[in-house]
Protein backbone atom coordinates (compact mmCIF):
# COMPACT_ATOMS: atom_id res chain seq x y z
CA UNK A 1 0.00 0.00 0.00
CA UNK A 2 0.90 3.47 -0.21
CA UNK A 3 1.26 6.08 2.08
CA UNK A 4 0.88 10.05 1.69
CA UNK A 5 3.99 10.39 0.36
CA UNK A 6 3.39 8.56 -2.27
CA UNK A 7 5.55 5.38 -1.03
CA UNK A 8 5.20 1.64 0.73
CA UNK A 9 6.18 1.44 4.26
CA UNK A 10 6.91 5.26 4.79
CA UNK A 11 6.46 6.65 8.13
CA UNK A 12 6.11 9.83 6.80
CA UNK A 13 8.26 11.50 9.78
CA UNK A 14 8.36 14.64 7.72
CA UNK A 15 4.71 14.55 6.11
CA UNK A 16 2.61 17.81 6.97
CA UNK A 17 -0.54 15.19 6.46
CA UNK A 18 0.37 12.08 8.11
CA UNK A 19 -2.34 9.58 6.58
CA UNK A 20 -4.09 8.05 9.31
CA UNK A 21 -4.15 4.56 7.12
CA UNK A 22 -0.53 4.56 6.62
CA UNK A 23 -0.02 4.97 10.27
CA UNK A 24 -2.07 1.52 10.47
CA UNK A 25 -0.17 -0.19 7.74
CA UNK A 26 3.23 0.38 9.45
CA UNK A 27 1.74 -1.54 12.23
CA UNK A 28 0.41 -4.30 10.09
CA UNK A 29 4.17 -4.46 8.43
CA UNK A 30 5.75 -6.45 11.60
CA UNK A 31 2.69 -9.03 11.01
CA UNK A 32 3.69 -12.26 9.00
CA UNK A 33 1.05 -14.14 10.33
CA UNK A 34 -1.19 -14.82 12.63
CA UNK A 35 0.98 -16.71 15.65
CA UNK A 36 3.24 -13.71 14.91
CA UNK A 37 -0.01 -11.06 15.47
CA UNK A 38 -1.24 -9.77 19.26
CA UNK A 39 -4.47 -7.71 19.79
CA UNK A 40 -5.24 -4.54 20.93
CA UNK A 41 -8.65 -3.86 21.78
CA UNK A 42 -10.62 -0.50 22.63
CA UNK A 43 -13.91 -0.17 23.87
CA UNK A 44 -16.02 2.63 24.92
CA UNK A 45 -19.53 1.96 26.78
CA UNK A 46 -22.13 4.96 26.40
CA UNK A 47 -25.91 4.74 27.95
CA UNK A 48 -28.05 2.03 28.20
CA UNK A 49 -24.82 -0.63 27.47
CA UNK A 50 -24.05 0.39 24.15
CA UNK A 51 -20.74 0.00 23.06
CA UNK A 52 -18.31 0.34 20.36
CA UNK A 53 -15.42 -1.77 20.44
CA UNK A 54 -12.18 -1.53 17.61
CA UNK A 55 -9.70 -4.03 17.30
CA UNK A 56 -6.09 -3.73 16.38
CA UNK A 57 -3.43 -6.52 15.25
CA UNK A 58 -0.29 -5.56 16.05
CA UNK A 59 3.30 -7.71 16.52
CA UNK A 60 3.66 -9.49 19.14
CA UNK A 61 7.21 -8.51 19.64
CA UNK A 62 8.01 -5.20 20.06
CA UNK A 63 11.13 -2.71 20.50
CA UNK A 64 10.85 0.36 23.22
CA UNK A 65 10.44 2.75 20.42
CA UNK A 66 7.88 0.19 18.11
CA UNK A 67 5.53 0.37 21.27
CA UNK A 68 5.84 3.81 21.78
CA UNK A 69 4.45 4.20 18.29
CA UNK A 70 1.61 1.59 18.32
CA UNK A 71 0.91 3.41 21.63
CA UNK A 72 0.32 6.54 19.22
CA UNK A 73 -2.02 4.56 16.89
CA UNK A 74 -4.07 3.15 19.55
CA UNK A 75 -4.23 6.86 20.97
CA UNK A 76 -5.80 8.16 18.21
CA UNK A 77 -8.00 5.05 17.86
CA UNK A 78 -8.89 5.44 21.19
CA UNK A 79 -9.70 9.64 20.72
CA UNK A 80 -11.53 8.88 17.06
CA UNK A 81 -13.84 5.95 18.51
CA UNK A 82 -15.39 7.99 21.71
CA UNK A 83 -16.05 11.41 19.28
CA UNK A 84 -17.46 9.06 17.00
CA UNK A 85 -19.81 6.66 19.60
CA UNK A 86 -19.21 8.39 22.59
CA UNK A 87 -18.73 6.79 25.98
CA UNK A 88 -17.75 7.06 29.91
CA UNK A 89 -16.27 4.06 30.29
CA UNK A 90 -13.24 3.05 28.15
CA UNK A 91 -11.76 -0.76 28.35
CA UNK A 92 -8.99 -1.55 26.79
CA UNK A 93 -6.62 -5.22 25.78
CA UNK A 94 -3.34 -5.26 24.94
CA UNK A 95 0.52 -4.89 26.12
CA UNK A 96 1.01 -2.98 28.81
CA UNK A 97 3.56 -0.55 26.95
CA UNK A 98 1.03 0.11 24.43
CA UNK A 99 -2.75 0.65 26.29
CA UNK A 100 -1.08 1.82 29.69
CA UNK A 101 -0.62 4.97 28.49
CA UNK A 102 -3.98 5.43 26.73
CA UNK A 103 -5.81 4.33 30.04
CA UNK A 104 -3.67 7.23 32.03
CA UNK A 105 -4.39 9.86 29.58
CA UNK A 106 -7.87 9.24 30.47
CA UNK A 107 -8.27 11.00 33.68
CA UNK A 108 -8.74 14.52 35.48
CA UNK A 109 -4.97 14.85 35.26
CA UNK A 110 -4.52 13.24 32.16
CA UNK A 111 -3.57 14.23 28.81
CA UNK A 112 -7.05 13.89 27.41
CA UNK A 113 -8.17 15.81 30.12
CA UNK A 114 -10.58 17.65 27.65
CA UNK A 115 -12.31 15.06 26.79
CA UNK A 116 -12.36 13.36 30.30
CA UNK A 117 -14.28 16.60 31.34
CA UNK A 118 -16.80 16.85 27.72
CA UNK A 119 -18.06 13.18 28.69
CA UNK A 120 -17.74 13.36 32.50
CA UNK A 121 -20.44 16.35 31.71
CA UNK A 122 -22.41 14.34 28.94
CA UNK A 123 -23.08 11.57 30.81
CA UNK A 124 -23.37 12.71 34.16
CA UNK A 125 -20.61 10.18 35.40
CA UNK A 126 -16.85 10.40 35.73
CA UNK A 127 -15.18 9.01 32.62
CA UNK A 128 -13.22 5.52 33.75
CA UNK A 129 -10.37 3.35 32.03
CA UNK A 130 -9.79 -0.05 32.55
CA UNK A 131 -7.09 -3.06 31.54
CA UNK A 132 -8.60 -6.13 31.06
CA UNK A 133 -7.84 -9.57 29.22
CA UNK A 134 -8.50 -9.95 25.48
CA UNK A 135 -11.40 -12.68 26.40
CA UNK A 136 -12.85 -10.26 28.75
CA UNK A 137 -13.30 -7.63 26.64
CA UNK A 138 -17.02 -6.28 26.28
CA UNK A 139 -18.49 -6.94 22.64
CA UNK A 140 -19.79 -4.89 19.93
CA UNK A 141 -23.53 -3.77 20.74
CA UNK A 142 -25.41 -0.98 19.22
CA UNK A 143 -29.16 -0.16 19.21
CA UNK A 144 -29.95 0.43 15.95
CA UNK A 145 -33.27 2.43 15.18
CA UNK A 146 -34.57 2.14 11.58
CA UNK A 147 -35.49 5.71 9.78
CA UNK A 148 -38.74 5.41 8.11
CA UNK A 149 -39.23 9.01 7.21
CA UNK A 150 -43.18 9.94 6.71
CA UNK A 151 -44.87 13.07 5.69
CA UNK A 152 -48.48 12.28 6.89
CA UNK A 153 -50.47 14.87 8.72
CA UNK A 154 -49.26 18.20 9.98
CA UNK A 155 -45.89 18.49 11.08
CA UNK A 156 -43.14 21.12 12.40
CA UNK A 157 -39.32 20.36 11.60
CA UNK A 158 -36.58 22.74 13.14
CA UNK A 159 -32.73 23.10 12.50
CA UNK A 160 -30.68 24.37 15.26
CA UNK A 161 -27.46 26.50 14.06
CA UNK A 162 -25.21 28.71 15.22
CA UNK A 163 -26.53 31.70 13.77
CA UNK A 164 -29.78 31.52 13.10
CA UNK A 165 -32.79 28.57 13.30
CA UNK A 166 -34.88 27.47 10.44
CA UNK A 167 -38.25 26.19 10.94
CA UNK A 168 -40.69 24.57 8.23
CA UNK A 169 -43.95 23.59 8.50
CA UNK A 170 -45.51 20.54 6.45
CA UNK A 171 -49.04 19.77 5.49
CA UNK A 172 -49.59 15.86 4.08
CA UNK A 173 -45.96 16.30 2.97
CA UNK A 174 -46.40 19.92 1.31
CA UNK A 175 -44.31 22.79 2.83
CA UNK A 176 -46.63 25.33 3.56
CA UNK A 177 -43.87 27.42 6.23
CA UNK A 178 -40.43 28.18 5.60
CA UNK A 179 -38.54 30.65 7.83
CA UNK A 180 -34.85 31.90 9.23
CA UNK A 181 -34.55 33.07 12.73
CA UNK A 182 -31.78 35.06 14.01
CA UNK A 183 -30.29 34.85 17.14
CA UNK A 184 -27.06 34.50 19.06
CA UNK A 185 -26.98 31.35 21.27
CA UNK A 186 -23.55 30.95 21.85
CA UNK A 187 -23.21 34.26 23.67
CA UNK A 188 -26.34 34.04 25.90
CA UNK A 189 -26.00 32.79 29.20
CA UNK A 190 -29.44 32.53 30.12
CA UNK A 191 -30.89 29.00 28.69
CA UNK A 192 -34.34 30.98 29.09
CA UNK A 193 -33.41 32.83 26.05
CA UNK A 194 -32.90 29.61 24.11
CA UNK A 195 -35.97 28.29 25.32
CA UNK A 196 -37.97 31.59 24.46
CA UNK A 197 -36.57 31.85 20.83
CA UNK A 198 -37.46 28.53 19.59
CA UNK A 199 -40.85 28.37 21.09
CA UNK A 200 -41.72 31.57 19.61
CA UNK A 201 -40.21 30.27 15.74
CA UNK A 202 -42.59 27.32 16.66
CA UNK A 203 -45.59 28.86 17.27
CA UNK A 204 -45.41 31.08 14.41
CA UNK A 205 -44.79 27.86 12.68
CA UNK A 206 -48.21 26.09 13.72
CA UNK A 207 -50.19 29.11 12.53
CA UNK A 208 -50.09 27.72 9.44
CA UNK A 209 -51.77 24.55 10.27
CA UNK A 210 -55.00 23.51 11.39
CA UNK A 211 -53.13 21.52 14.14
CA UNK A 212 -49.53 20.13 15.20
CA UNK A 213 -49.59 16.10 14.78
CA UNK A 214 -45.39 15.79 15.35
CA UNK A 215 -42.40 17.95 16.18
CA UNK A 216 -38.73 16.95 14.74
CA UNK A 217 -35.44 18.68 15.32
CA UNK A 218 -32.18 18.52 14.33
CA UNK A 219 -29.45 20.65 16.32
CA UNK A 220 -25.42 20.80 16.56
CA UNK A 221 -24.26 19.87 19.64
CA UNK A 222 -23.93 16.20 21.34
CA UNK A 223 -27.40 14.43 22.43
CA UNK A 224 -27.44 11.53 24.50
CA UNK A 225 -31.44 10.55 24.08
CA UNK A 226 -33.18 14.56 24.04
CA UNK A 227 -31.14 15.67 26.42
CA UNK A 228 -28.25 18.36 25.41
CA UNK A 229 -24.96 17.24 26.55
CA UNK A 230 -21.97 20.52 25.86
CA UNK A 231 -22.51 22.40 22.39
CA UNK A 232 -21.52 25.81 21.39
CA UNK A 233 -25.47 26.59 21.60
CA UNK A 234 -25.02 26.35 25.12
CA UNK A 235 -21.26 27.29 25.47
CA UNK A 236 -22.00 30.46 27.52
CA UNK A 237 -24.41 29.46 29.98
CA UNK A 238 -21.98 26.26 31.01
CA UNK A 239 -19.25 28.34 31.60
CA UNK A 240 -21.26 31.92 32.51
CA UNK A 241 -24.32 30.76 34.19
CA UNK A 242 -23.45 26.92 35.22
CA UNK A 243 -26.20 26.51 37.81
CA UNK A 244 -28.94 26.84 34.67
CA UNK A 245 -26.61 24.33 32.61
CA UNK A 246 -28.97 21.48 33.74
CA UNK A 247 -31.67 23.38 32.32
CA UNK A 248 -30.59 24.42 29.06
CA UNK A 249 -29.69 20.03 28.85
CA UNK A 250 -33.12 19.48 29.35
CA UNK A 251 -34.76 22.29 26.96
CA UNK A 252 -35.91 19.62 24.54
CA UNK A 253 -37.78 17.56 27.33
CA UNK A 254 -39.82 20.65 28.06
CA UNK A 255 -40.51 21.88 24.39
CA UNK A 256 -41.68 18.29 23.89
CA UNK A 257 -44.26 18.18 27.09
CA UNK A 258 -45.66 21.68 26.28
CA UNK A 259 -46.66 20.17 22.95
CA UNK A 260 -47.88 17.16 24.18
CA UNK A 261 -46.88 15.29 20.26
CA UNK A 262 -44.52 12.91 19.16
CA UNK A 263 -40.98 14.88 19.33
CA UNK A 264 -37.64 13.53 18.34
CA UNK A 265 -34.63 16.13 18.30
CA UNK A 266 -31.30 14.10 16.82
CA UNK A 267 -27.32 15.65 15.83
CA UNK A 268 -27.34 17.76 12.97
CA UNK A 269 -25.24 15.58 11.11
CA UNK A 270 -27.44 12.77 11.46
CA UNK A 271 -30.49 15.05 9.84
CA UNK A 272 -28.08 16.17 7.37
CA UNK A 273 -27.40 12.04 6.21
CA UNK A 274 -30.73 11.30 6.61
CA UNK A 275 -32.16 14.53 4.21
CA UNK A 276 -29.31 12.70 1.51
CA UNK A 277 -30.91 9.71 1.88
CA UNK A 278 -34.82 10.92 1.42
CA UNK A 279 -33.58 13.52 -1.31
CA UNK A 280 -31.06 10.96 -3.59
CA UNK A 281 -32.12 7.41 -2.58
CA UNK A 282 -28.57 6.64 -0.85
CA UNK A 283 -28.22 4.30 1.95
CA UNK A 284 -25.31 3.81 4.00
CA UNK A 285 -24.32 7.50 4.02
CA UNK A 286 -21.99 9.89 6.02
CA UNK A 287 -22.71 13.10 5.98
CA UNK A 288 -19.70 15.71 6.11
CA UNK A 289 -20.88 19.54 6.49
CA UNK A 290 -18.15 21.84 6.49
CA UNK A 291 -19.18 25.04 8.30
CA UNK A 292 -18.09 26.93 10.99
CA UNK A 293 -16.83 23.30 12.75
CA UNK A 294 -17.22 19.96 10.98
CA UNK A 295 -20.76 18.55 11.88
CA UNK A 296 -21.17 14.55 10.82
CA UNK A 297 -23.77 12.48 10.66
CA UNK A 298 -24.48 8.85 9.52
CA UNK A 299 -27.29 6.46 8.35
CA UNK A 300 -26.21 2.74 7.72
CA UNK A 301 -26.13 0.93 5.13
CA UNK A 302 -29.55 -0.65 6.27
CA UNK A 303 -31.24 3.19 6.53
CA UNK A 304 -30.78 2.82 10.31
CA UNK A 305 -29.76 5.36 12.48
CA UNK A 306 -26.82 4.41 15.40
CA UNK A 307 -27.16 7.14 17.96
CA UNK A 308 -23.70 7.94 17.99
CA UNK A 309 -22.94 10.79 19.18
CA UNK A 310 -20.40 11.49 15.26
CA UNK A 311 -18.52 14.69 16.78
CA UNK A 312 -15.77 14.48 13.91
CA UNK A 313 -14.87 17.88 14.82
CA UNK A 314 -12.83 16.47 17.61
CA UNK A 315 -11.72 13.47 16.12
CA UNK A 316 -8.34 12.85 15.17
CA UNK A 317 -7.43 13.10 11.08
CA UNK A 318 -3.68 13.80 11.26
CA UNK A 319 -1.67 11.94 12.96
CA UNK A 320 1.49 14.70 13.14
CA UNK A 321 1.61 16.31 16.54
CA UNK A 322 3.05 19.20 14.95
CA UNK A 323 -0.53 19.70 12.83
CA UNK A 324 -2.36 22.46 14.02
CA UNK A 325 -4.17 22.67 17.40
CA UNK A 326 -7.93 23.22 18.18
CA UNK A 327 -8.65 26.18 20.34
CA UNK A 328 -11.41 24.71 21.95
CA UNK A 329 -9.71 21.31 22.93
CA UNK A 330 -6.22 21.77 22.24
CA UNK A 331 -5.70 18.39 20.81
CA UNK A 332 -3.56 18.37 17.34
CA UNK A 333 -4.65 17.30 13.96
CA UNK A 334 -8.84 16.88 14.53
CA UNK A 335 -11.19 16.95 12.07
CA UNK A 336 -12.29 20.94 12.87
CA UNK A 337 -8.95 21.73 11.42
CA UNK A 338 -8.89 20.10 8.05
CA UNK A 339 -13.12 20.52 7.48
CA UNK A 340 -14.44 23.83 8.63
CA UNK A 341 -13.67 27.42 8.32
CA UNK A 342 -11.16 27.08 11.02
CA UNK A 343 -9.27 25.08 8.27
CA UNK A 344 -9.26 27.22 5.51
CA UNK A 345 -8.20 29.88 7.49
CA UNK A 346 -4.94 28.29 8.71
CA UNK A 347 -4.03 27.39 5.29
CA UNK A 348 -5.04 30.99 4.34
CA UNK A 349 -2.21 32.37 6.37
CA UNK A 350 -0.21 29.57 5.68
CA UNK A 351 -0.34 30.23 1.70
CA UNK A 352 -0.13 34.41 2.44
CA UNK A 353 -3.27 35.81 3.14
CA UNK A 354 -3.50 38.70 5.21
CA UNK A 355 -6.61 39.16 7.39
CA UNK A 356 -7.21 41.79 9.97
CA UNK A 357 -7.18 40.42 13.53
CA UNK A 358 -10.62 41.12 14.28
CA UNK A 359 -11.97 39.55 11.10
CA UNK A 360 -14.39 36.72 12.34
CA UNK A 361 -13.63 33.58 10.21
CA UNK A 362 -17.01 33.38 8.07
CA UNK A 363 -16.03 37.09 6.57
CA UNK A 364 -12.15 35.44 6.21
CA UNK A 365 -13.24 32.25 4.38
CA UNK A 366 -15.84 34.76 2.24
CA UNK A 367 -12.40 36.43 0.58
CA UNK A 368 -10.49 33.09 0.53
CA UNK A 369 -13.83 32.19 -1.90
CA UNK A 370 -14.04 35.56 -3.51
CA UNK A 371 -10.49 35.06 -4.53
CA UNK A 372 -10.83 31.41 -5.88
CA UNK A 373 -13.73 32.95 -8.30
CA UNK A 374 -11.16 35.48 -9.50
CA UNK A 375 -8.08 32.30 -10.02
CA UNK A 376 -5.56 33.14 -6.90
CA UNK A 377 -3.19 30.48 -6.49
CA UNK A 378 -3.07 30.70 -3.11
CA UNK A 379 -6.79 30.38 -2.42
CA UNK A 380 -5.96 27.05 -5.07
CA UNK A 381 -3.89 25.98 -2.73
CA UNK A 382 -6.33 26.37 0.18
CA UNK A 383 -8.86 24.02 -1.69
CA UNK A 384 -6.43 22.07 -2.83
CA UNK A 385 -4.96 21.11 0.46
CA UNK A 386 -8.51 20.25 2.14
CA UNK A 387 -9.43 17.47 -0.89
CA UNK A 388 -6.13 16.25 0.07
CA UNK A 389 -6.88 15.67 3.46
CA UNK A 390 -10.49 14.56 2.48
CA UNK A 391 -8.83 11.51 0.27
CA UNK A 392 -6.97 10.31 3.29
CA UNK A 393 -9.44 10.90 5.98
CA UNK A 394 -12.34 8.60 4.19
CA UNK A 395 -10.86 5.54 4.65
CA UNK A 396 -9.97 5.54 7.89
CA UNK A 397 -13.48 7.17 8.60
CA UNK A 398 -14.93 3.97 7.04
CA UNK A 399 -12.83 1.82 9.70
CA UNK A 400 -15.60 3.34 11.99
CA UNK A 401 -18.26 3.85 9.78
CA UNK A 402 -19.71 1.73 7.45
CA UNK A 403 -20.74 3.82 4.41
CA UNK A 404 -20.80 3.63 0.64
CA UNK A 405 -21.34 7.35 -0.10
CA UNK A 406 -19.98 10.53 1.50
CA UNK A 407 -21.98 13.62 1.00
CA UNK A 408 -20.13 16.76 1.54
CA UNK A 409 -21.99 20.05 2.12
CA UNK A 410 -21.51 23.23 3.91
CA UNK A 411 -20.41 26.95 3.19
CA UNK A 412 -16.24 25.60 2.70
CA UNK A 413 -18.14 23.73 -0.03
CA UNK A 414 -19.88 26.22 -1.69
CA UNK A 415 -18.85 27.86 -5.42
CA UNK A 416 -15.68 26.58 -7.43
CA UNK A 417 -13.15 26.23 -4.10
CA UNK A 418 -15.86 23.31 -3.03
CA UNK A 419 -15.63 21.75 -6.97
CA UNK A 420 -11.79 21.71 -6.36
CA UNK A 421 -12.11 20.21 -3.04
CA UNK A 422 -14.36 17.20 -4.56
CA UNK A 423 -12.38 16.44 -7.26
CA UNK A 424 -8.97 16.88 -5.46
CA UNK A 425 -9.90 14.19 -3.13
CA UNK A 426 -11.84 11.62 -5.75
CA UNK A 427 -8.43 12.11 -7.82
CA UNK A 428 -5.93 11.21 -4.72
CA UNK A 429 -8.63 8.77 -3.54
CA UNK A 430 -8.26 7.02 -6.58
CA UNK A 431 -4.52 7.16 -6.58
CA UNK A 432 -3.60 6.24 -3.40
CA UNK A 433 -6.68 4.04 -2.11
CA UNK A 434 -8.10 2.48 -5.49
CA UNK A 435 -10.18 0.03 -3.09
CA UNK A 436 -12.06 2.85 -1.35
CA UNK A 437 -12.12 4.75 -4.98
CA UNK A 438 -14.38 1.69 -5.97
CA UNK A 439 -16.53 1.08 -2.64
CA UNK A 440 -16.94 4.83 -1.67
CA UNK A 441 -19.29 7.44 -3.89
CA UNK A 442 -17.64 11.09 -3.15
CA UNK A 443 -20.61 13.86 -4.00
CA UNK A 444 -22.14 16.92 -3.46
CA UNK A 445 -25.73 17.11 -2.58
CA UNK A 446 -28.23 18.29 -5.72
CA UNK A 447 -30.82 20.98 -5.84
CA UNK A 448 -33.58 18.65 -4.72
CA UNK A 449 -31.42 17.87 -1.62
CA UNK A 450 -30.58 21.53 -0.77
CA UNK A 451 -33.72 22.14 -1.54
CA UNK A 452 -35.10 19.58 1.67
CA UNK A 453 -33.08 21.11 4.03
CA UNK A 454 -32.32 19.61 7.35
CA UNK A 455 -35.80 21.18 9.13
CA UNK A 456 -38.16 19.68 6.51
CA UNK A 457 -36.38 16.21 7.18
CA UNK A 458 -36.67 16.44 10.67
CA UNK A 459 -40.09 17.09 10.66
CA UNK A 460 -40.69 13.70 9.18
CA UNK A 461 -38.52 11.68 11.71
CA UNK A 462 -41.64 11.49 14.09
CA UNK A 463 -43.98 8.84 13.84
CA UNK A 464 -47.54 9.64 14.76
CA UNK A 465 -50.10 7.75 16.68
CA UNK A 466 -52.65 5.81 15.49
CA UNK A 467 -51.46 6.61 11.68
């Protein structure tokens, strides 16, 4: 196989993009078979005994420095499986030199101290690690809920952003209500105000119809069930106003009783893979939208939805500790920094664009674009550089997704830059990874699919009573 830089078994020490896949291939390379092969295992548990479990060959003898770098591997293994599944408590089965030091990063003093907190938070629990024996590691087990989207009687969709809400209205499938809502959740630390906002866009919603039958919602942040684990919607009033956090959690439990009608409320990304699917006819889809952070979502291959919690933003895609660092998290290399405006803005300066310090990022990446349509190199280069890392981040996305057809969407994507990024990456897919080329559709959504829109999808994820 090839790696990144365009050779077998290259570590790719001095590789600005260190393929995640390679990484994995230099640890197959000291397997000749299997009485020559160990296991590492990694397992994260999330509510109600879910859990998602990867396993890792790797040789069974190993040098000092060989461990040390399967140690790395499993690291980012570990980080990309619990921002993919989410989890509290995290098992893991191999030699000590390689999963002893992924078990102590996961603690309050820890190096993934970050994420020890985010999930501590989500799930109410403090996040645990554990060693155990291969043969008593905890198997694969997810809860699968099939998506049989419906348009039947009168229902009210919403999509949460960051920036404004959208809220549609349908009648026996027909959108009769279409509307933007402006408002600035991230900097409110009142959960009231949330609360307040949305019920009003829904009200004004349900004068269009002779009655509410069902309420769907999709929303960025991390659910766990309806209730709001951390999410920039909330961001000020957990670190403002923390004796309200529980309330602004729990915002979609009360929307749904003052309705009294079916109500589901799933991850953004997940609406976003499921509008593909009703708009195009794709199963088996991971959605990729490329906005102010990287929002993900994922229907399987049998149209059923996981309940994963598919926070990409903070998964690893580069395995170079030099790559950049996320402000929020401060973890190197995650998927915020190759797919969402926070990318293209760090290549921006990288490449020579000047920006004025108080420039917020969606006005930076609008002259980055600006400047494609006019033929810069250096916005070229921008694009260029996120299809690259878009070829080498879908396989190893499908080592924890199962998917056939990545739909990438978002304002990075829009105009020629997004073009560029599509066919950069479907060109080096090809070239490096012919077997993905073949298994793994690379698009854009259509008109018809823009056209749905994550609130008009939502609306038909409930299913209602006695219909």
């Amino acid at each position: 196989m090839a790696c990144s830089c365009g050779k077998t078994n290259c570590k790719c020490a001095n590789d600005e993009f260190y393929a995640p896949m390679a990484a994995l291939w230099q640890v197959y390379d000291g397997i000749s078979s299997k009485a020559s092969a160990d296991i590492v295992s990694v397992a994260w548990e999330r509510e109600e005994g879910k859990v998602f479990r990867y396993d890792l060959p790797v040789p069974k003898r190993l040098s000092p420095e060989a461990a040390a770098f399967v140690s790395h591997v499993v690291d980012r293994i570990a980080k990309f499986a619990l921002w993919a599944a989410g989890g509290w408590k995290l098992t893991l089965a191999g030699p000590e030199a390689v999963v002893g030091p992924v078990a102590k990063a996961y603690s309050k003093k820890g190096s993934r101290k970050f994420d020890y907190d985010f999930f501590t938070s989500i799930f109410g629990r403090p996040v645990e690690a554990s060693i155990l024996p291969y043969k008593k590691m905890p198997e694969f087990s997810e809860k699968l809920r099939q998506v049989k989207t419906v348009a039947d009687g009168n229902r009210i969709g919403f999509d949460l952003g960051a920036s404004d809400f959208k809220i549609s209205a349908l009648k026996k499938g027909k959108v009769v209500f279409s509307k933007e809502f402006p408002w600035d959740p991230r900097n409110n630390a009142d959960p009231e105000y949330h609360y307040s906002k949305l019920t009003a866009g829904l009200k004004e919603a349900a004068a269009s119809l002779p009655s509410v039958d069902a309420i769907g919602g999709s929303t960025a942040g991390v659910l766990v069930g309806q209730k709001m684990g951390l999410a920039s919607l909330f961001r000020a009033v957990k670190e403002k106003n923390p004796s309200k956090f529980a309330d602004a959690q729990n915002m979609f439990y009360r929307i749904e009783k003052d309705w009294g009608v079916p109500f589901a409320v799933y991850n953004d990304g997940d609406v976003t893979a499921l509008a593909g699917m009703i708009s195009m006819g794709k199963n088996g889809i991971l959605g990729v939208a490329m906005g102010s952070s990287e929002a993900v979502g994922y229907v399987d291959p049998k149209r059923r939805m996981t309940g994963r919690i598919c926070e990409l933003a903070f998964a690893p895609v580069d395995f170079n500790p030099a790559a950049p660092r996320d402000e929020w998290s401060g973890d190197y290399g995650v998927g915020a920094m190759a797919f969402s405006q926070q990318a293209v803005n760090w290549l921006a300066l990288k490449y020579g664009f000047k920006f004025p310090k108080t420039m917020p990022l969606p006005e930076r990446l609008k002259v980055v674009q600006a400047a494609m349509e006019k033929g810069d190199a250096k916005a070229l280069k921008v694009y260029l550089e996120i299809g690259r890392f878009l070829a080498h981040a879908m396989p190893w996305y499908n080592e924890f997704f199962d998917y056939e057809n990545m739909m990438i969407l978002g304002r990075v994507t829009s105009g020629l830059g997004g073009e560029i990024i599509l066919e950069t990456a479907k060109r080096i897919l090809g070239d490096v990874y012919p077997e993905w080329a073949e298994k793994i559709d690379l698009f854009m959504p259509d008109e018809k699919a823009r056209r749905l829109g994550q609130s008009v999808a939502a609306a038909q994820i409930p299913v209602i009573k006695g219909k």
